[in-house]
Protein backbone atom coordinates (compact mmCIF):
# COMPACT_ATOMS: atom_id res chain seq x y z
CA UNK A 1 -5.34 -42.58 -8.98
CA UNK A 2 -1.51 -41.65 -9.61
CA UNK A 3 -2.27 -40.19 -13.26
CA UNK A 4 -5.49 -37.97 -11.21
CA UNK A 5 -3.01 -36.90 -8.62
CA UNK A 6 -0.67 -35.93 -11.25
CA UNK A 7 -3.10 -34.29 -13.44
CA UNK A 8 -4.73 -31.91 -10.85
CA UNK A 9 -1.37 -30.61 -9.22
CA UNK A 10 0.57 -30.42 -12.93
CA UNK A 11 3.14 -33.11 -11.63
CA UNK A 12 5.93 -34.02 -14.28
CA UNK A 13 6.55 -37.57 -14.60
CA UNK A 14 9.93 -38.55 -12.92
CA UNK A 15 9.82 -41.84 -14.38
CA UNK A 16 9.77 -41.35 -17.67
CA UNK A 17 5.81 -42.86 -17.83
CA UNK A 18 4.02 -42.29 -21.04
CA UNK A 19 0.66 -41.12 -20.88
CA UNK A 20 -1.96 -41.58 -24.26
CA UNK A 21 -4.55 -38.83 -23.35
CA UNK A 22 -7.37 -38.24 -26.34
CA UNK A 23 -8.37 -34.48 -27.64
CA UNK A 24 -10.63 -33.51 -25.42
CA UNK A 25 -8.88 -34.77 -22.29
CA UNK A 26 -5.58 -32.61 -23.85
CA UNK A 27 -7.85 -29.61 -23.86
CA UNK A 28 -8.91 -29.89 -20.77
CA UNK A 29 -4.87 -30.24 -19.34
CA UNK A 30 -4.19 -26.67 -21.41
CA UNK A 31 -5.45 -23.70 -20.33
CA UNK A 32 -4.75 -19.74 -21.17
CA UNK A 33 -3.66 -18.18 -18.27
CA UNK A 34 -5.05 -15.79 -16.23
CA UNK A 35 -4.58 -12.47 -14.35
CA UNK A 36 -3.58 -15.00 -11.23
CA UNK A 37 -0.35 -16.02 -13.05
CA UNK A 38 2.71 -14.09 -11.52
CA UNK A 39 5.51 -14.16 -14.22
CA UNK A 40 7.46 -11.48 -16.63
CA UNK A 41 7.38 -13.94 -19.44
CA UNK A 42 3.86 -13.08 -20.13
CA UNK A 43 3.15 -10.29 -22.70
CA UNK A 44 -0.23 -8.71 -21.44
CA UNK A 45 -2.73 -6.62 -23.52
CA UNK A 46 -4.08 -3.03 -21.46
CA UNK A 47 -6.78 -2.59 -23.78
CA UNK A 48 -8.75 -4.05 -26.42
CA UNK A 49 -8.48 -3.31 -30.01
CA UNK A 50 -11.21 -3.52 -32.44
CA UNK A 51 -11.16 -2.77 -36.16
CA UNK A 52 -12.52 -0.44 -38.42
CA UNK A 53 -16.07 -0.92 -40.62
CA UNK A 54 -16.22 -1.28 -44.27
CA UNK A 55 -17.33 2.10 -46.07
CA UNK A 56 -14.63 4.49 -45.09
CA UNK A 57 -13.35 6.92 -48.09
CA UNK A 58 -10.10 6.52 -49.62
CA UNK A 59 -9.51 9.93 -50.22
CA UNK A 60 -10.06 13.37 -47.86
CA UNK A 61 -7.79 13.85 -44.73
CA UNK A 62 -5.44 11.52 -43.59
CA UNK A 63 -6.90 10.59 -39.84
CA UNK A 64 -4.96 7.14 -38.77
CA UNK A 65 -4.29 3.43 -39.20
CA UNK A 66 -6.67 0.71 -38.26
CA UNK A 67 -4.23 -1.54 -37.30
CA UNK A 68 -6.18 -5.31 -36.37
CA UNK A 69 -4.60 -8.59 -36.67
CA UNK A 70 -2.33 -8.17 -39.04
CA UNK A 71 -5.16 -6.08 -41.62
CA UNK A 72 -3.74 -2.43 -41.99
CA UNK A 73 -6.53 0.19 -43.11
CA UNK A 74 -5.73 3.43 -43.65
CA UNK A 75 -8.81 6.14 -42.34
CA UNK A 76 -9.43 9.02 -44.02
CA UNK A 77 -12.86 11.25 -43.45
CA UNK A 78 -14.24 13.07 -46.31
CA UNK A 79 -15.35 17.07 -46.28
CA UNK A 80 -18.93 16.55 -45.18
CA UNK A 81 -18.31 14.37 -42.12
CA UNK A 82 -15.69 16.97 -41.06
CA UNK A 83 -18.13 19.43 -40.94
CA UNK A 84 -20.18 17.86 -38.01
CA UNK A 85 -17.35 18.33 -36.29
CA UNK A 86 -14.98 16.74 -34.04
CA UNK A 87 -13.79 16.85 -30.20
CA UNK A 88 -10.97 14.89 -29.03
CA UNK A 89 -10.28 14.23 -25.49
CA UNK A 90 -7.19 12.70 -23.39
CA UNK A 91 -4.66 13.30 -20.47
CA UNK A 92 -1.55 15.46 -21.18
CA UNK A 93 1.30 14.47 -23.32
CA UNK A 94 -0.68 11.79 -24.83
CA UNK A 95 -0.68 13.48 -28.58
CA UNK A 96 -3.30 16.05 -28.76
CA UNK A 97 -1.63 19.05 -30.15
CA UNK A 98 0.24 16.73 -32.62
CA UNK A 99 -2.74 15.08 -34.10
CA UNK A 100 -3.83 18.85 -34.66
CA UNK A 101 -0.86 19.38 -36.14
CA UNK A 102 -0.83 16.90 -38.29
CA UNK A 103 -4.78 17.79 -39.70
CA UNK A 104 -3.26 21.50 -40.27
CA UNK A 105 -0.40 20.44 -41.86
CA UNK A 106 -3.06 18.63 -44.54
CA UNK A 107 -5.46 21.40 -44.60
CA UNK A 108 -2.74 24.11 -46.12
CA UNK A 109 -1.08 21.64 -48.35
CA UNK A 110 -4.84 20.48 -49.59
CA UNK A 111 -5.42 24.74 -49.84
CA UNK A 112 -8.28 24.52 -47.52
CA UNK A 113 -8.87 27.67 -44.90
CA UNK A 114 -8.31 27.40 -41.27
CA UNK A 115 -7.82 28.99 -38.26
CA UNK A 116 -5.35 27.23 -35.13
CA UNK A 117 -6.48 29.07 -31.73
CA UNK A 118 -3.19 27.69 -29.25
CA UNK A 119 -2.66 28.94 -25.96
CA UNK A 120 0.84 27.43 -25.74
CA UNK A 121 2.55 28.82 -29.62
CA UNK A 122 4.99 25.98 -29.73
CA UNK A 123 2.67 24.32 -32.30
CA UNK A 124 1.91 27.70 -34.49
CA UNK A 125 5.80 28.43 -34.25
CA UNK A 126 6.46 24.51 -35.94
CA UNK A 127 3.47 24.68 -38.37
CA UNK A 128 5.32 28.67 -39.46
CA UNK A 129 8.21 26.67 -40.62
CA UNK A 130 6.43 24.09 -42.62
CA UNK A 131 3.54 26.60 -44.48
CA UNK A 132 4.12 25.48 -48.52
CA UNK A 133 5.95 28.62 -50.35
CA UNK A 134 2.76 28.78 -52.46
CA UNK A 135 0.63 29.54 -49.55
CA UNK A 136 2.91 32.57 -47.13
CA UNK A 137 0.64 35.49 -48.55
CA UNK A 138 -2.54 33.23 -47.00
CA UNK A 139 -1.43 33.06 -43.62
CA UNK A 140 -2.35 35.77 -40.49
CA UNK A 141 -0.40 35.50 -37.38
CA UNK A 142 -1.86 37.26 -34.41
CA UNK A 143 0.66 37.21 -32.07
CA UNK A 144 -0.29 39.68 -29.21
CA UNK A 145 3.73 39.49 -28.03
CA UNK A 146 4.85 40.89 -30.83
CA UNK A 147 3.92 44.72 -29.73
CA UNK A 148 5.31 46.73 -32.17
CA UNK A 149 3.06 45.92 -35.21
CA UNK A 150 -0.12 45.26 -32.95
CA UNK A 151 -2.67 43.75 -35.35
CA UNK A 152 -6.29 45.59 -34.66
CA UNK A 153 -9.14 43.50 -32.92
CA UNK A 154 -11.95 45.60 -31.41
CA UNK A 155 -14.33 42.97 -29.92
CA UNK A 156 -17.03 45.55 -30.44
CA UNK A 157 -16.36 45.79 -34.58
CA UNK A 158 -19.88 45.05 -36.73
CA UNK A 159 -21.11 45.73 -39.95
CA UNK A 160 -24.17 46.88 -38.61
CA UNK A 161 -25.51 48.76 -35.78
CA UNK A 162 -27.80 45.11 -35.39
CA UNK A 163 -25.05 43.00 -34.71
CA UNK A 164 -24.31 45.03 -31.97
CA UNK A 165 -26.66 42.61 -29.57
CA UNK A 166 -25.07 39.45 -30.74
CA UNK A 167 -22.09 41.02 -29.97
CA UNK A 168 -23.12 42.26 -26.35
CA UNK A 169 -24.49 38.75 -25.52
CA UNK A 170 -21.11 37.14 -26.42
CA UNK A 171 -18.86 40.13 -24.06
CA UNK A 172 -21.74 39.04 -21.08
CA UNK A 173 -20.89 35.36 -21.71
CA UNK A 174 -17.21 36.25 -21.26
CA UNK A 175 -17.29 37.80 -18.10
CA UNK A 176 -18.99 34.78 -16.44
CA UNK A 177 -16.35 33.08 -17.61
CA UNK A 178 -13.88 35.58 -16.51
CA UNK A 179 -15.32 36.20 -13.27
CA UNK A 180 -18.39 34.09 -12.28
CA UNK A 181 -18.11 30.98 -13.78
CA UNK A 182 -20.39 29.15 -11.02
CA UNK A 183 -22.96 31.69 -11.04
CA UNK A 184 -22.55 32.66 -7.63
CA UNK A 185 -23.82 36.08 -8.21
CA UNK A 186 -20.38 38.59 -9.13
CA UNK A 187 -21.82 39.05 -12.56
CA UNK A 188 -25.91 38.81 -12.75
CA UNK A 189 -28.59 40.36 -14.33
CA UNK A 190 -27.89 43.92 -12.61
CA UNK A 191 -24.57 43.87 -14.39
CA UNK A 192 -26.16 42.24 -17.59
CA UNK A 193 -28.41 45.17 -17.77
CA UNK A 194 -26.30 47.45 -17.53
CA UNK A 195 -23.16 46.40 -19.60
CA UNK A 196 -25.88 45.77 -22.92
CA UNK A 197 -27.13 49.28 -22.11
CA UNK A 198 -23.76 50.67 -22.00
CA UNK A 199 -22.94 48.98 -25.41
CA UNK A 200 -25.81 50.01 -27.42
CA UNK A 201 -25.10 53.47 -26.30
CA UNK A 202 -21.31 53.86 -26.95
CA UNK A 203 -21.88 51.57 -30.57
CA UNK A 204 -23.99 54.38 -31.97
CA UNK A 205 -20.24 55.71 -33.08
CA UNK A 206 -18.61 53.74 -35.50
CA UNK A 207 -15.16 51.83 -34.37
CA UNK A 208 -16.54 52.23 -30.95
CA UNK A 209 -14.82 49.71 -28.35
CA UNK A 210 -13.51 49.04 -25.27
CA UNK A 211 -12.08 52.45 -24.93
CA UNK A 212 -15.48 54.21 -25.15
CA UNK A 213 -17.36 51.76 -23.26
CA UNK A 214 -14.64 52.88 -19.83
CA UNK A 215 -15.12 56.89 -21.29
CA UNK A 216 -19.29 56.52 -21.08
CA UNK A 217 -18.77 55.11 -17.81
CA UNK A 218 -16.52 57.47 -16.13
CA UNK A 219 -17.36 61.11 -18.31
CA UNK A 220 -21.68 61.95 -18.25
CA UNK A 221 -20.50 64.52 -20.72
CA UNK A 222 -19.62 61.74 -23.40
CA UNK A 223 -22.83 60.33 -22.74
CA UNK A 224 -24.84 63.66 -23.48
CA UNK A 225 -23.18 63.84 -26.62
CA UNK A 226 -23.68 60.16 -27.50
CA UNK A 227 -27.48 60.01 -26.13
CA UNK A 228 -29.12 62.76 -29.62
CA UNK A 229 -27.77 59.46 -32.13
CA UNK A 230 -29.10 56.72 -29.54
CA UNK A 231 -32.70 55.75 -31.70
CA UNK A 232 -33.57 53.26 -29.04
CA UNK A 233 -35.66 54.80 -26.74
CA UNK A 234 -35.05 51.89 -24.22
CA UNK A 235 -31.50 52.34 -24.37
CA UNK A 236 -32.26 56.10 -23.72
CA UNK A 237 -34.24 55.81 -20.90
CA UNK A 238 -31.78 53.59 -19.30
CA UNK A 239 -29.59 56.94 -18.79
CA UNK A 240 -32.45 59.30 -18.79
CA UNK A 241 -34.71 57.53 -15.76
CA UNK A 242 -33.01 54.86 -14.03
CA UNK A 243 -29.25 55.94 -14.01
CA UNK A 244 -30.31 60.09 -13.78
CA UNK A 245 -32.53 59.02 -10.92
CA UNK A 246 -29.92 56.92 -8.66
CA UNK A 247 -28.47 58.88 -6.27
CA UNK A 248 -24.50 59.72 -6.70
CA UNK A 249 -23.25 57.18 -4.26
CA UNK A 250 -25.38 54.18 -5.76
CA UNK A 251 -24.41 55.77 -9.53
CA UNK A 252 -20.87 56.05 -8.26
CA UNK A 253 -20.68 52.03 -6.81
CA UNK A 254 -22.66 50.41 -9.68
CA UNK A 255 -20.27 52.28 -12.11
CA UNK A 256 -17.21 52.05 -10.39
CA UNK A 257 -17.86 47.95 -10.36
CA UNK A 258 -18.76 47.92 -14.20
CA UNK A 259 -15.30 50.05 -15.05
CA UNK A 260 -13.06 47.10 -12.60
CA UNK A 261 -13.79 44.57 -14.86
CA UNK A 262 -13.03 46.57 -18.59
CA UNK A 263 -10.38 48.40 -16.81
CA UNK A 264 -8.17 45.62 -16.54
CA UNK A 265 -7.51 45.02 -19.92
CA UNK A 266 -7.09 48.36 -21.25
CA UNK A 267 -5.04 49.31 -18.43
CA UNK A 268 -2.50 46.76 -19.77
CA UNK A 269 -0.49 48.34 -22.85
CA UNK A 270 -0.31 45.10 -25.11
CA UNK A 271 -3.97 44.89 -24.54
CA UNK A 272 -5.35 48.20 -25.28
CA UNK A 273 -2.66 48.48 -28.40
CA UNK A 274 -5.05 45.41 -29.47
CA UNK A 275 -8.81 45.85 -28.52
CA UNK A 276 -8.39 49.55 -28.40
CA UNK A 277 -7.70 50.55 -32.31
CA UNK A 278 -11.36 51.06 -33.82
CA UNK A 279 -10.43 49.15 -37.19
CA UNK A 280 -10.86 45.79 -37.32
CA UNK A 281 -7.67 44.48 -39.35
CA UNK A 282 -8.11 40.66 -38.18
CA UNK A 283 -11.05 39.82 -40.37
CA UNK A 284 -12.75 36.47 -39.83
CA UNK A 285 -15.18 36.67 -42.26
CA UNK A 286 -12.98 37.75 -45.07
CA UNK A 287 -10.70 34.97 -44.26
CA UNK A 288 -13.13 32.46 -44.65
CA UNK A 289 -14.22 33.67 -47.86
CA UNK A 290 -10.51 33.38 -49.16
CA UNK A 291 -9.31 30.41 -47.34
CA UNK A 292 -6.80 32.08 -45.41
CA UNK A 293 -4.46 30.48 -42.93
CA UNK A 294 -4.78 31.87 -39.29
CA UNK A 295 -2.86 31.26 -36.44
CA UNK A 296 -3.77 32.83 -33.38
CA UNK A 297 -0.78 32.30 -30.83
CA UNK A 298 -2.32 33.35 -27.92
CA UNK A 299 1.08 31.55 -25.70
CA UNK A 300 0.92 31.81 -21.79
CA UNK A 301 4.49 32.03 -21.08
CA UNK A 302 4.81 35.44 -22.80
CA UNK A 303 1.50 37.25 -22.46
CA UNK A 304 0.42 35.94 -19.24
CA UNK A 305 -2.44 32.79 -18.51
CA UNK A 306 -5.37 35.78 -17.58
CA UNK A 307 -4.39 37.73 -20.65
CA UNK A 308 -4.58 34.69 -22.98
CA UNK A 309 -7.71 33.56 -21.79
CA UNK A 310 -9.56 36.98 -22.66
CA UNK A 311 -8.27 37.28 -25.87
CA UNK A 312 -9.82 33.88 -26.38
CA UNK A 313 -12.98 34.20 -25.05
CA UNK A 314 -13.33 37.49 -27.55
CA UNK A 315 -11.90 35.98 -30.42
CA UNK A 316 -13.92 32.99 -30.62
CA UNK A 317 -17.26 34.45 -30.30
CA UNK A 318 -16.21 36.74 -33.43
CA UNK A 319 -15.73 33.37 -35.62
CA UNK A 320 -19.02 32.14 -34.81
CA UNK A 321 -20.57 35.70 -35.73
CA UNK A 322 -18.20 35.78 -39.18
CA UNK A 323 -19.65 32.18 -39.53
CA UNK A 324 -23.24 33.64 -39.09
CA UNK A 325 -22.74 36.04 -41.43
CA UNK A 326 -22.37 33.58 -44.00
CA UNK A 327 -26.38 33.98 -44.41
CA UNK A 328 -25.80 36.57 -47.05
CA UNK A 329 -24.26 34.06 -49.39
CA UNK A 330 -25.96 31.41 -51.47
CA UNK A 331 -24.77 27.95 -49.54
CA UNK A 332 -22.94 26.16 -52.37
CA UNK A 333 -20.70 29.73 -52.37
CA UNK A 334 -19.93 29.18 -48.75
CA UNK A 335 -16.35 27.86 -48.70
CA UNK A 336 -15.37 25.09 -45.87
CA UNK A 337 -13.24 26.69 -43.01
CA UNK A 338 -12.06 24.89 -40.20
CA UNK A 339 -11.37 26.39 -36.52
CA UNK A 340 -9.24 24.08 -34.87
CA UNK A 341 -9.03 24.98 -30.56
CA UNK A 342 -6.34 23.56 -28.48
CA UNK A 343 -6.98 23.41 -24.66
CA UNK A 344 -10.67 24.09 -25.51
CA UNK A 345 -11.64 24.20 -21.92
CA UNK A 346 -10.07 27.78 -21.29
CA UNK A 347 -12.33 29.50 -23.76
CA UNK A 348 -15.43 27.32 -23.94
CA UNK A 349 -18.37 29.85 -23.56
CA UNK A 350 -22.24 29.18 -24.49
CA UNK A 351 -21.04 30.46 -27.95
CA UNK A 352 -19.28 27.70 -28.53
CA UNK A 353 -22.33 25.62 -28.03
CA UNK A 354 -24.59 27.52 -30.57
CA UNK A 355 -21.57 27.01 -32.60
CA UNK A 356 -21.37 23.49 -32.21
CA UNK A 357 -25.38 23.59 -33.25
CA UNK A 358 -25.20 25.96 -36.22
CA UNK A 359 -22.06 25.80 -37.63
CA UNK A 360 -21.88 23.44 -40.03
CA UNK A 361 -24.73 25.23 -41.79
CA UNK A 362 -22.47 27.69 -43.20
CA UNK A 363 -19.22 25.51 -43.69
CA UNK A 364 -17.42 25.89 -40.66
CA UNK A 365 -16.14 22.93 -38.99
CA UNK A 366 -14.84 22.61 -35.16
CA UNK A 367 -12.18 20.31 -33.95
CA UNK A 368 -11.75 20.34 -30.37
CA UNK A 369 -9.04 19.09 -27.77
CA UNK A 370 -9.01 19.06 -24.09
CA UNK A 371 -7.67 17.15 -20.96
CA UNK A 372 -10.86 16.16 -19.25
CA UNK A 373 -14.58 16.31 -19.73
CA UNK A 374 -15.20 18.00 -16.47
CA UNK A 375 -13.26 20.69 -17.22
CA UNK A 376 -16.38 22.27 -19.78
CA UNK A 377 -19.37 23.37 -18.78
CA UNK A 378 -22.42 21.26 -18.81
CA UNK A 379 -24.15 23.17 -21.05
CA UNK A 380 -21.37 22.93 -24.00
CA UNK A 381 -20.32 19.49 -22.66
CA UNK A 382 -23.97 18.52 -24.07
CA UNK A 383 -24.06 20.60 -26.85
CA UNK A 384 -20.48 18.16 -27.73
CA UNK A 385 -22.42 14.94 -27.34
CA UNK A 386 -25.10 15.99 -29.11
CA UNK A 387 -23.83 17.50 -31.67
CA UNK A 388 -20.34 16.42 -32.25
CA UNK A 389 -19.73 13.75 -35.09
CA UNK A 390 -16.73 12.30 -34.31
CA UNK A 391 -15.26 12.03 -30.60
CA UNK A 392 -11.96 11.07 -30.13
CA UNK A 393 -10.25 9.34 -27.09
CA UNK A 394 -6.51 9.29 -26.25
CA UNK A 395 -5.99 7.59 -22.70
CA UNK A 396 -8.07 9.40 -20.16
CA UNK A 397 -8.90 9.49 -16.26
CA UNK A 398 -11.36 7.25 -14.39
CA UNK A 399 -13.77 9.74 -13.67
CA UNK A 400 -13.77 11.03 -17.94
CA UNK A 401 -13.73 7.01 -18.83
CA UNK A 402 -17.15 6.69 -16.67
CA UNK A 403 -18.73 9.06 -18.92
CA UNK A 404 -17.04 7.94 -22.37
CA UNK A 405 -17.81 4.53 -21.41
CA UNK A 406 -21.78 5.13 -22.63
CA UNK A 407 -20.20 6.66 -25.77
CA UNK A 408 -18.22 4.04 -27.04
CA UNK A 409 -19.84 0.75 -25.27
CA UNK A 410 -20.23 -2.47 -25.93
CA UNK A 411 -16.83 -1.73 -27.80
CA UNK A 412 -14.78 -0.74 -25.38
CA UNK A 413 -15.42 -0.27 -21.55
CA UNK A 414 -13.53 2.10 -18.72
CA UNK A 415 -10.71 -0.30 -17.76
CA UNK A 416 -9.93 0.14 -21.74
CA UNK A 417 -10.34 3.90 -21.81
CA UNK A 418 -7.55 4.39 -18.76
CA UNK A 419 -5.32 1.67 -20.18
CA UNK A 420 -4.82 2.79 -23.90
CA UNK A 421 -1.31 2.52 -25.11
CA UNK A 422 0.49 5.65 -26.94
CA UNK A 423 -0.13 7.02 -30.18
CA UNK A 424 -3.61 5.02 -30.55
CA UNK A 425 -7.06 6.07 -29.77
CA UNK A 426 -10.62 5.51 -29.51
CA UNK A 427 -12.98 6.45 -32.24
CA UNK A 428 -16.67 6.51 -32.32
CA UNK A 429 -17.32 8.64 -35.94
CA UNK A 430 -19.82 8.66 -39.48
CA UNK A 431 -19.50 7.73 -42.39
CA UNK A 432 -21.28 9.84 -45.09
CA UNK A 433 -23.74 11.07 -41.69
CA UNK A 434 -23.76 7.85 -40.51
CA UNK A 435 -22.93 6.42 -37.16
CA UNK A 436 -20.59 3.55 -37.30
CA UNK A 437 -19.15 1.23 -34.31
CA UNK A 438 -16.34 2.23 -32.02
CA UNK A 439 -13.05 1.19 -33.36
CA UNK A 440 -9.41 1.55 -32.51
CA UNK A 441 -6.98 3.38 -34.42
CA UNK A 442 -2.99 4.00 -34.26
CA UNK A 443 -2.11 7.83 -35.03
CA UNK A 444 1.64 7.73 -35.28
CA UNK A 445 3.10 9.80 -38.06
CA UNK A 446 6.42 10.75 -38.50
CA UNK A 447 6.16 14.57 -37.85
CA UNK A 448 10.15 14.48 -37.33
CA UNK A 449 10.42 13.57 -40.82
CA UNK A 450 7.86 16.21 -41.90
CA UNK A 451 9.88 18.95 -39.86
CA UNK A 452 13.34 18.22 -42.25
CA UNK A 453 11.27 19.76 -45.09
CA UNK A 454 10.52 23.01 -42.77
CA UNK A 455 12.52 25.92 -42.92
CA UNK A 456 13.03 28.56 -39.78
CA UNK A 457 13.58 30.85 -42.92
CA UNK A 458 10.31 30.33 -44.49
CA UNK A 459 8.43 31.18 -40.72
CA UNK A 460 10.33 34.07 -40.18
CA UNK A 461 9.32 35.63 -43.75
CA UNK A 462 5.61 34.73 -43.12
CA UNK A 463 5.77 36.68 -39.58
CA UNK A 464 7.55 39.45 -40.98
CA UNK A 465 4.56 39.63 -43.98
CA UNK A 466 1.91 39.36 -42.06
CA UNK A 467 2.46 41.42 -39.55
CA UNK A 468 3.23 44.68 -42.54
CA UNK A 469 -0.13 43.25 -44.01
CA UNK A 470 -2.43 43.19 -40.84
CA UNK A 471 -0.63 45.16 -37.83
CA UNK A 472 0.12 48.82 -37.44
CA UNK A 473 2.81 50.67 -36.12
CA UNK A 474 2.99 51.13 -32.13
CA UNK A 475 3.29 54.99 -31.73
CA UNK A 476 0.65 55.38 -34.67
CA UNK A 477 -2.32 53.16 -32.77
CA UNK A 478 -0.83 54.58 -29.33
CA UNK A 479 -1.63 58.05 -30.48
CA UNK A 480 -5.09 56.95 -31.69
CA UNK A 481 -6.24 55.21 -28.66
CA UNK A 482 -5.35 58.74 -26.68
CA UNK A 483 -6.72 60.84 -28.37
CA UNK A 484 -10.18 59.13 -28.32
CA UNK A 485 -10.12 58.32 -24.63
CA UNK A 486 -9.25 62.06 -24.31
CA UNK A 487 -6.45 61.33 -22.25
């Protein structure tokens, strides 16, 4: 009875009583504690870990560690899985922008072709400094803050009077994001109608743009002279019958609404020196074809949040179409490119999901960061999960884990998704196109270390060459822009 008593409420012997207890009765006696057990002495895991499958490559870029008792695996992910893409997701400051960094710092040294879209610049102004020697003539900075080489970008550019619709489709999608993005009605299919009329009218002219679109709105007598080259003979009627037939007040309100949402960009001078020159000079196309390097700094803090989003939303669409446009080129010609988007959520159109769906098709691959799932529209949110081949997961919210949970269970569950320690993540990837389990990985690298071999010098001279390669003088393209808006 003493030895029970002693036994159920963990008594020590004062006494000095031995006690000869077999194996199994020891095992019952020990027990691992549980989350009942109040004490700092006790070192407790947040989330699980699990390792990496067999199959991996040993070669291709350098993704993480699989770090699992005691095994260390290094994970690298060859070309072809790259190309079905990859979206990584967690809260701020968890490591985003420097696991992008990190892939882009591979990509130049490997020679590969890529383009960095960052709304912040901090991370294009370090990846400047550490661009190999061999590889300055490869790079294109578009940096809309630097205003007196503007580098050309008319959204409206084709090679063909064809591409024109693709084009107009992708300027609609941008002003629901810009103005309607829950549909409520701002922008519908009154507006839609119009704004592709207005389009295929003023693109009869080549290096038409933004510029002409506000002139065929607010001068009839630019649209007489346009309307002889129109060959459409919808497009024509639209001016001929409906708009000739509206009576000036409802003419003068429909218009009026149309030039309020074009007129706010090319009112603003850093804009217009942009959008408004009728050359293209930032070409997509050819720099996928010749691997270029391009960073589009497109940083908040000195060209404004609304500013930065628009030059997004019409630079992005214009990557897909360059992608597209691969078509013309036998498909072992077509070489890999890779867009990498930081704070995705800011410029995610329905582009971006035919991208995700057609991309890879003509070598382009996507890599993807945002803070939280919610923050992109269903539609592309389902074009990610269905399309995406790798998804990444840094720490995230409760409301995100609930819906990564189906992604990477039985693996891992929420309480592991909101509880995942620094510099690791969540992966759920293929291997040669197929799926593989969830695992855990560690990303640390020592970017510090690779910033000693960078040189302020060497980013400086790269800005300085690209923008006498790509932009144009300020009074030159200022002088352009007025005399075709006959101002």
């Amino acid at each position: 009875k003493g030895f029970m008593v002693d036994f159920v409420y963990r008594y020590q012997s004062m006494f000095g009583n031995n006690s000869v207890l077999s194996s199994d009765e020891l095992a019952t006696v020990w027990h691992m504690p549980n989350n009942t057990i109040a004490t700092p002495h006790i070192y407790w895991l947040n989330a699980k870990s699990a390792p990496a499958s067999g199959g991996f490559p040993s070669t291709g870029i350098w993704l993480g560690r699989s770090i699992y008792r005691g095994q260390t695996r290094n994970i690298f992910m060859s070309e072809a899985d790259r190309m079905k893409h990859m979206y990584i997701i967690g809260r701020t400051g968890t490591g985003k922008t420097e696991f992008l960094k990190q892939m882009i710092i591979q990509d130049m040294r490997a020679g590969n072709g890529l383009c960095f879209l960052e709304p912040h610049g901090d991370g294009i102004e370090e990846l400047l400094e550490m661009v190999p020697p061999e590889r300055a003539e490869d790079v294109i900075v578009f940096d809309p803050a630097d205003e007196e080489r503007p580098i050309g970008f008319n959204p409206m550019s084709v090679k063909n009077y064809e591409e024109i619709y693709q084009v107009a489709s992708s300027i609609i999608n941008l002003m629901y994001k810009l103005y309607d993005p829950n549909k409520t009605g701002m922008v519908g299919p009154r507006f839609e109608h119009s704004i592709r009329n207005i389009m295929l009218t003023v693109a009869v002219e080549k290096g038409a743009g933004f510029i002409e679109i506000v002139r065929a709105l607010t001068d009839s007598k630019y649209v007489q002279e346009l309307l002889p080259k129109v060959k459409d003979p919808i497009v024509k009627r639209y001016w001929t019958d409906q708009i000739a037939q509206t009576s000036d007040f409802h003419k003068s309100e429909v218009l009026d609404y149309i030039v309020s949402k074009f007129g706010r960009f090319i009112t603003n001078k850093m804009i217009r020196n942009i959008i408004g020159q009728s050359e293209t000079t930032l070409d997509f196309r050819k720099a996928m074809d010749e691997g270029k390097i391009v960073f589009l700094k497109l940083a908040k803090g000195l060209i404004g949040e609304e500013d930065s989003n628009f030059l997004g939303l019409v630079l992005a669409p214009k990557i897909l179409q360059a992608a597209l446009s691969r078509q013309d080129m036998p498909k072992s010609e077509r070489r890999p490119f890779y867009f990498y988007v930081d704070e995705f959520q800011n410029f995610a159109t329905p582009d971006f999901a035919q991208m995700l769906s057609e991309a890879r098709k003509y070598n382009l691959g996507l890599i993807l960061a945002n803070q939280f799932v919610s923050q992109v529209d269903e539609q592309v949110r389902d074009a990610i999960f269905g399309n995406v081949g790798t998804l990444m997961s840094y720490r995230v919210g409760v409301q995100d884990a609930s819906i990564l949970a189906k992604t990477f269970a039985p693996t891992f569950n929420e309480a592991d998704l909101t509880n995942i320690g620094a510099q690791n993540i969540y992966v759920k990837t293929i291997i040669e196109g197929t799926p593989v389990p969830p695992f855990s990985m560690n990303v640390w690298r020592d970017l510090g270390k690779e910033k000693n071999y960078g040189s302020p010098e060497v980013a400086k001279l790269v800005k300085e060459l690209s923008a006498l390669k790509y932009g144009r003088d300020k009074e030159e393209v200022e002088q352009e822009i007025m005399k075709r808006s006959k101002m």
